[in-house]
N, C-alpha and C. Protein backbone atom coordinates (compact mmCIF):
# COMPACT_ATOMS: atom_id res chain seq x y z
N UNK A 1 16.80 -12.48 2.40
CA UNK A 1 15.59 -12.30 1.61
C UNK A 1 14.52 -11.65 2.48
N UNK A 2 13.20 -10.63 1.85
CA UNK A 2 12.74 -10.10 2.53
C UNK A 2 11.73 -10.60 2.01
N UNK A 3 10.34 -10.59 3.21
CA UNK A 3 9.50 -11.46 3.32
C UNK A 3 8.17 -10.15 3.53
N UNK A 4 7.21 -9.96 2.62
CA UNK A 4 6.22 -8.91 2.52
C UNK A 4 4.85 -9.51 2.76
N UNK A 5 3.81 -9.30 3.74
CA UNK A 5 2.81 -9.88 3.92
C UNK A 5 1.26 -8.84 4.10
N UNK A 6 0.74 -8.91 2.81
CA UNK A 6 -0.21 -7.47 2.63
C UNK A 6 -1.74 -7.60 3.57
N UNK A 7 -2.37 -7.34 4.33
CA UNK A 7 -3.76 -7.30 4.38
C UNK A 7 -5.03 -6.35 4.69
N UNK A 8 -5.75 -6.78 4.73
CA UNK A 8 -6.78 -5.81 4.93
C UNK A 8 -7.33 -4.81 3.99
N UNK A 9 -7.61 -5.62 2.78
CA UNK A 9 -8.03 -5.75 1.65
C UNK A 9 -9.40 -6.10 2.06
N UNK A 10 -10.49 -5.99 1.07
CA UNK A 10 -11.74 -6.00 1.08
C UNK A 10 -12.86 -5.63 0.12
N UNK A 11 -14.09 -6.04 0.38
CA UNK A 11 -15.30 -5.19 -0.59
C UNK A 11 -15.60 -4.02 0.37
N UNK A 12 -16.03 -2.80 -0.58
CA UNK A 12 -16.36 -1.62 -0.02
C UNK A 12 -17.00 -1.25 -0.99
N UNK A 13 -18.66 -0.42 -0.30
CA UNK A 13 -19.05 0.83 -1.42
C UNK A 13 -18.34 1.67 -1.46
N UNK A 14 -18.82 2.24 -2.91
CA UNK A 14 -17.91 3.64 -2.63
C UNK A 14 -18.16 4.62 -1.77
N UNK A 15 -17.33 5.28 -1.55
CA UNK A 15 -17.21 6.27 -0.52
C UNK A 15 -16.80 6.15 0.91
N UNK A 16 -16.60 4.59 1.26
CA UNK A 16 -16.06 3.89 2.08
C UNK A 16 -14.86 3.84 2.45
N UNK A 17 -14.23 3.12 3.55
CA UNK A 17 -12.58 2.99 3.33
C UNK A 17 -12.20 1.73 4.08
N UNK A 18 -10.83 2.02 3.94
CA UNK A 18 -10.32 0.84 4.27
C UNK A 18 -9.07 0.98 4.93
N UNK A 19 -8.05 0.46 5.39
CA UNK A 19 -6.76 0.53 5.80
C UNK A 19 -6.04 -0.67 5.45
N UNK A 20 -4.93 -0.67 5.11
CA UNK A 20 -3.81 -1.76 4.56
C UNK A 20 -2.98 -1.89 5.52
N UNK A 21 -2.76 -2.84 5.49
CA UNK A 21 -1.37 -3.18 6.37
C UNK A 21 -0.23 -4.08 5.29
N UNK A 22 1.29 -3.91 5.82
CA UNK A 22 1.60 -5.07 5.37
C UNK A 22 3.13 -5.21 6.37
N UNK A 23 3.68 -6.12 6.58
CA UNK A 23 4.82 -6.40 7.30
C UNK A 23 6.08 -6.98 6.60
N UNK A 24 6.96 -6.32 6.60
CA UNK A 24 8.65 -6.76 6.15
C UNK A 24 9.21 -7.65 7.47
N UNK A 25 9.52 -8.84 7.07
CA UNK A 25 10.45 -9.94 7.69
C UNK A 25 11.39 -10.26 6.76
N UNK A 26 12.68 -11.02 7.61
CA UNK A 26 13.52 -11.36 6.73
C UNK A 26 14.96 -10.77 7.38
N UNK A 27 15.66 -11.30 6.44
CA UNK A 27 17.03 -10.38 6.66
C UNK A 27 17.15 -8.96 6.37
N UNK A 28 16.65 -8.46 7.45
CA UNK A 28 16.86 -7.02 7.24
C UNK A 28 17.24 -6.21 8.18
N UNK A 29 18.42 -5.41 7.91
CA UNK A 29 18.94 -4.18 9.40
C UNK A 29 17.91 -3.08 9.37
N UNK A 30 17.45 -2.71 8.34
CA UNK A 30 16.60 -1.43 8.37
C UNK A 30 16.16 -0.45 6.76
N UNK A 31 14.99 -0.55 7.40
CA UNK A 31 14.16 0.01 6.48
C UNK A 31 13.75 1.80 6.33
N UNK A 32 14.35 2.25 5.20
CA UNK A 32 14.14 3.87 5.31
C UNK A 32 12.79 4.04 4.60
N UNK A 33 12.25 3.67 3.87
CA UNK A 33 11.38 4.08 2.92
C UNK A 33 10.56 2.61 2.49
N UNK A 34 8.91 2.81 2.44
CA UNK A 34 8.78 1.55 2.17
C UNK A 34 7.24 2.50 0.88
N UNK A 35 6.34 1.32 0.38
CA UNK A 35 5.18 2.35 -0.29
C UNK A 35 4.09 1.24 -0.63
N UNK A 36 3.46 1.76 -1.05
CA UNK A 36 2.23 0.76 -1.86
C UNK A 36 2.39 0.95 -3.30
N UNK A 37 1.77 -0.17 -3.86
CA UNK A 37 1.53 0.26 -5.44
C UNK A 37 0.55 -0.70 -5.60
N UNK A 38 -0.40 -0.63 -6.83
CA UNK A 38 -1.65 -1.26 -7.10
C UNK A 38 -1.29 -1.40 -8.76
N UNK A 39 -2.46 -3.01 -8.78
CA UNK A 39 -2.21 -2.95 -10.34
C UNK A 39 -3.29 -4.11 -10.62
N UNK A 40 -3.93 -3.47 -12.56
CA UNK A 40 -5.63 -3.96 -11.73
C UNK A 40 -4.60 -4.78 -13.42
N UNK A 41 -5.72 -5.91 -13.89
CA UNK A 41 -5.27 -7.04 -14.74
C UNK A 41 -5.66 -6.54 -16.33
N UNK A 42 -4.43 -6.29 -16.83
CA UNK A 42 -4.14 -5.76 -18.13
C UNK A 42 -3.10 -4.46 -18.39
N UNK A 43 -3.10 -3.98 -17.15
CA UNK A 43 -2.29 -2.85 -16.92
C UNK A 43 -0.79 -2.72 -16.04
N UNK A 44 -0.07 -2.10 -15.90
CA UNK A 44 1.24 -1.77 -15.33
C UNK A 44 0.91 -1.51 -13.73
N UNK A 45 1.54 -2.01 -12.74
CA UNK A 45 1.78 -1.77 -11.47
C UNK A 45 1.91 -0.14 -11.27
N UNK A 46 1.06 0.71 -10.64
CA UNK A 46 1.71 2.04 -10.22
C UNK A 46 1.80 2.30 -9.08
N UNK A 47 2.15 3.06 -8.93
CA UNK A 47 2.86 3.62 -7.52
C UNK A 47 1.70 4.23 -7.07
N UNK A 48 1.26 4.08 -5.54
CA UNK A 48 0.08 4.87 -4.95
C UNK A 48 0.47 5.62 -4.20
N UNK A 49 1.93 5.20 -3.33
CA UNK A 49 2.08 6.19 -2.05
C UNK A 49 3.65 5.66 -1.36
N UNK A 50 4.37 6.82 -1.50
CA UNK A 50 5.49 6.30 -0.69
C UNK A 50 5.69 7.22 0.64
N UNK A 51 6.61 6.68 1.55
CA UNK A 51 6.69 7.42 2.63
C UNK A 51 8.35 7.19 3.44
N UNK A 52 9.01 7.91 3.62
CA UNK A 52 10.28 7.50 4.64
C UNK A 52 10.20 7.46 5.88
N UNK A 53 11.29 6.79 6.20
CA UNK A 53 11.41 6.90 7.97
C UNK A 53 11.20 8.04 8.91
N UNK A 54 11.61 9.08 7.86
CA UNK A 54 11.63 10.67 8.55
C UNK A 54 10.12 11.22 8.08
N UNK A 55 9.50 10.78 7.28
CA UNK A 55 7.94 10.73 7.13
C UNK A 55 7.62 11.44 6.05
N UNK A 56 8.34 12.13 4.98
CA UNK A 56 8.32 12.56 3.71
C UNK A 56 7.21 11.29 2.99
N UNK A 57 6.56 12.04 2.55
CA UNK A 57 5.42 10.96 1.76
C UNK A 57 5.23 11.84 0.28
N UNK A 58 4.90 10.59 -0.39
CA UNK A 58 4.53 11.58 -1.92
C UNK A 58 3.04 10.27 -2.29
N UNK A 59 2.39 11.22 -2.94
CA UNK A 59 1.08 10.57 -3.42
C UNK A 59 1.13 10.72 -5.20
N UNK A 60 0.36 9.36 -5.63
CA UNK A 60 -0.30 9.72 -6.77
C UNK A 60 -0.91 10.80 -6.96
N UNK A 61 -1.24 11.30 -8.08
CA UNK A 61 -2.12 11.98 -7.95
C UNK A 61 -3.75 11.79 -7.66
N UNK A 62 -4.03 11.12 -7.97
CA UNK A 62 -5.06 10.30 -8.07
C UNK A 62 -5.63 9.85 -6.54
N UNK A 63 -5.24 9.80 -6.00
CA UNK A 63 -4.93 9.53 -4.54
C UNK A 63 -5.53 10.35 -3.54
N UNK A 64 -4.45 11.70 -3.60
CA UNK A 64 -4.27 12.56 -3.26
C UNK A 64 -5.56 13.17 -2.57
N UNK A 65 -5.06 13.32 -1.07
CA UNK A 65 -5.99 13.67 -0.51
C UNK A 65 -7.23 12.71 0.01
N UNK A 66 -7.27 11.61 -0.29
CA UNK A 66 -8.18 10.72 -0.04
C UNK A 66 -7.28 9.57 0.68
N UNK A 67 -5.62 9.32 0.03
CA UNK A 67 -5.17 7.92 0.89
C UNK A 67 -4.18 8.60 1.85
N UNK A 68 -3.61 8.08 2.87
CA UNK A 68 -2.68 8.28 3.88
C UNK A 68 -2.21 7.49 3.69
N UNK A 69 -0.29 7.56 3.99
CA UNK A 69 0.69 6.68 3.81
C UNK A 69 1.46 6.71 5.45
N UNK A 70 1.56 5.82 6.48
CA UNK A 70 2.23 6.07 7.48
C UNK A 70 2.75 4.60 7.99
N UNK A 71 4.44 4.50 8.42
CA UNK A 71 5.07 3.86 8.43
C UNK A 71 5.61 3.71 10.14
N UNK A 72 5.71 2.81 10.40
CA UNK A 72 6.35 2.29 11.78
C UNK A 72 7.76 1.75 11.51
N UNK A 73 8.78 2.05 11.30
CA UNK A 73 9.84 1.56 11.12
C UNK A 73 10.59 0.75 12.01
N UNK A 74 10.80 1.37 13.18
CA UNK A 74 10.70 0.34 14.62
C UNK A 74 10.65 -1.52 14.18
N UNK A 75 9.16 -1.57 13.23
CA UNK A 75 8.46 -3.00 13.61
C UNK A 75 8.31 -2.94 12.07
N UNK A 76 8.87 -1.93 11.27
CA UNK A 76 9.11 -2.66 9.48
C UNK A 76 7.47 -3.07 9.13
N UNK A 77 6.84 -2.27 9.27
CA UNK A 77 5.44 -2.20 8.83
C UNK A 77 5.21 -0.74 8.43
N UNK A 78 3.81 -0.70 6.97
CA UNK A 78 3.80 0.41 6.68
C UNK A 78 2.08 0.29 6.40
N UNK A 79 1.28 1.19 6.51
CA UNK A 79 -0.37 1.11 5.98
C UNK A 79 -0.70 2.55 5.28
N UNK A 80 -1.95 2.07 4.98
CA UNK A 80 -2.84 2.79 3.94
C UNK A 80 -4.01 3.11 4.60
N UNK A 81 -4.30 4.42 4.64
CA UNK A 81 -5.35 4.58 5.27
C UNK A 81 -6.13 5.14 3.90
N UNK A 82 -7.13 4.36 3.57
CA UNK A 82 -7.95 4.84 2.09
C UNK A 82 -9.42 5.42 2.39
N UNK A 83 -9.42 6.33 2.14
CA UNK A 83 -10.84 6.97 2.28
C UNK A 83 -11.35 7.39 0.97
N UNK A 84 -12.60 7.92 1.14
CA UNK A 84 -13.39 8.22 -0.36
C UNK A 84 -12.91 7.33 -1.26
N UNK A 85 -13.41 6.32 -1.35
CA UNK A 85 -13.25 5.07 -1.78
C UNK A 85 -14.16 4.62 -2.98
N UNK A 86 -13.30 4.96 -4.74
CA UNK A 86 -13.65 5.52 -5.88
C UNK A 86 -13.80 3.95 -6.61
N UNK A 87 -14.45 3.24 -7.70
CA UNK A 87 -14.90 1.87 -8.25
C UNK A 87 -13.12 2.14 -8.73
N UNK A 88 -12.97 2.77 -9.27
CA UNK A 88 -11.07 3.01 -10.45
C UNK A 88 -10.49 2.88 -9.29
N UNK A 89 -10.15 3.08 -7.90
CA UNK A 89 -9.38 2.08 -7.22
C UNK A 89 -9.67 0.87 -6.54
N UNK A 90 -10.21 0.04 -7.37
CA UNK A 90 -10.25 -1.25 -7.47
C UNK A 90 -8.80 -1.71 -8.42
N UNK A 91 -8.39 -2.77 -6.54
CA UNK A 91 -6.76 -3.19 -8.08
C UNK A 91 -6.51 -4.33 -6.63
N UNK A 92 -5.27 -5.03 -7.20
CA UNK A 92 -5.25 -5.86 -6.10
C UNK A 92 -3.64 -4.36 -5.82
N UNK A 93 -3.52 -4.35 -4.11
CA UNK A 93 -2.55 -3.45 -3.82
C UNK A 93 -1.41 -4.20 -3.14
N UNK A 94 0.06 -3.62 -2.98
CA UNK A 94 1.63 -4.31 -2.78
C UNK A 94 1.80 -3.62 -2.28
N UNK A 95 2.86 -3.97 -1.37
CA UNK A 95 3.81 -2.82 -0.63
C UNK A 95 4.86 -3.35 -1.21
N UNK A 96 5.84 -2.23 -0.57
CA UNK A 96 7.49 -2.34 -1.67
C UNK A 96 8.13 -1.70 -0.51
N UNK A 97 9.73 -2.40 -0.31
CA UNK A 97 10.60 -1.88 0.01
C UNK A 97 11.48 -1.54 -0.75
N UNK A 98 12.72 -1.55 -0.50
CA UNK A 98 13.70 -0.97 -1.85
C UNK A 98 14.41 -2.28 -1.78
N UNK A 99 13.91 -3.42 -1.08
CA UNK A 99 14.61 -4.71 -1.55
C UNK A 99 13.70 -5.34 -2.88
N UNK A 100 14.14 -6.20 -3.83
CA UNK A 100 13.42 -6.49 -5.02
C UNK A 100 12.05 -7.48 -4.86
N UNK A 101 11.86 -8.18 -3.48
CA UNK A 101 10.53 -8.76 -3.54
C UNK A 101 9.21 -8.40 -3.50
N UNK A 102 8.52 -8.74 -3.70
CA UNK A 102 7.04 -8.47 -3.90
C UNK A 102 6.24 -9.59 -2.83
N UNK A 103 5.40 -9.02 -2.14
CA UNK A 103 3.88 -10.14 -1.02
C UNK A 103 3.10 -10.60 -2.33
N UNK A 104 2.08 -11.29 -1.67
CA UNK A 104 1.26 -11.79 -2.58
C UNK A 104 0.13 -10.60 -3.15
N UNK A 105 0.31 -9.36 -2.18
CA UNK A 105 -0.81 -8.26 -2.60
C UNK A 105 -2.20 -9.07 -1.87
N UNK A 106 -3.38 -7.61 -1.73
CA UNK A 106 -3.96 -8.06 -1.23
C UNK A 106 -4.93 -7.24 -1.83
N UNK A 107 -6.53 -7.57 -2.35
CA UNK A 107 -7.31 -7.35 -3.30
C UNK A 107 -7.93 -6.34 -2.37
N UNK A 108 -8.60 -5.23 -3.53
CA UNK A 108 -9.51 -4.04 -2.76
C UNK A 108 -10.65 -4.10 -3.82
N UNK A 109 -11.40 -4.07 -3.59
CA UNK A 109 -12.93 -4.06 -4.53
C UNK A 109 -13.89 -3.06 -3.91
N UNK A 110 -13.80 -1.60 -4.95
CA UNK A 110 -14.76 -0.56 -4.17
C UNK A 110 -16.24 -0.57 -5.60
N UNK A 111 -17.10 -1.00 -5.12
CA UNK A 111 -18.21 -1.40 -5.56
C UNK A 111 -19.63 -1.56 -5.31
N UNK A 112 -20.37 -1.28 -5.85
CA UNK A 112 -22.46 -1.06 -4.79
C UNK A 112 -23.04 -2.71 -4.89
């Protein structure tokens, strides 16, 4: 079982940023690809940012250009580097491996 632990979550004005972290433990030989996804209460989980071992990343659109996705595979950790920091990404945010568990997520509130 794999074990996901999100942080560095926070309040921010906008235009601010932030960085995510989160760490994979557990039974695991290795991790190719890991990502974030956010999901605010009433709505569907989406995808914000994935990235592989070899460093191929794809963004929302929405995103784009404002978040960074970069992964340490070595140590099975992956972050978010979020800049221009918009009130609509306010959500609580997850990381994902391609194993089926989910962390507890960790809340982002961009707000004056």
């Amino acid at each position: 079982q794999v074990q996901l632990v999100e942080s560095g979550g926070g309040l921010v004005q906008p235009g601010g940023s932030l960085r995510l972290s989160c760490a994979a433990s557990g039974s695991i030989f290795s991790i190719n690809v890991m990502g974030w996804y956010r999901q605010v209460p009433g709505k569907e989980r989406e995808m914000v940012a994935t990235v592989t071992s070899g460093g191929y990343t794809n963004y929302a659109d929405s995103v784009k250009g404002r978040f960074t996705i970069s992964m340490n595979s070595a140590i099975k950790q992956v972050y978010l580097q979020m800049n221009s920091l918009k009130p609509e990404d306010t959500a609580v945010y997850y990381c994902k491996t391609p194993y089926p568990s989910w962390g507890q997520g960790t809340q982002v509130t961009v707000s004056s």
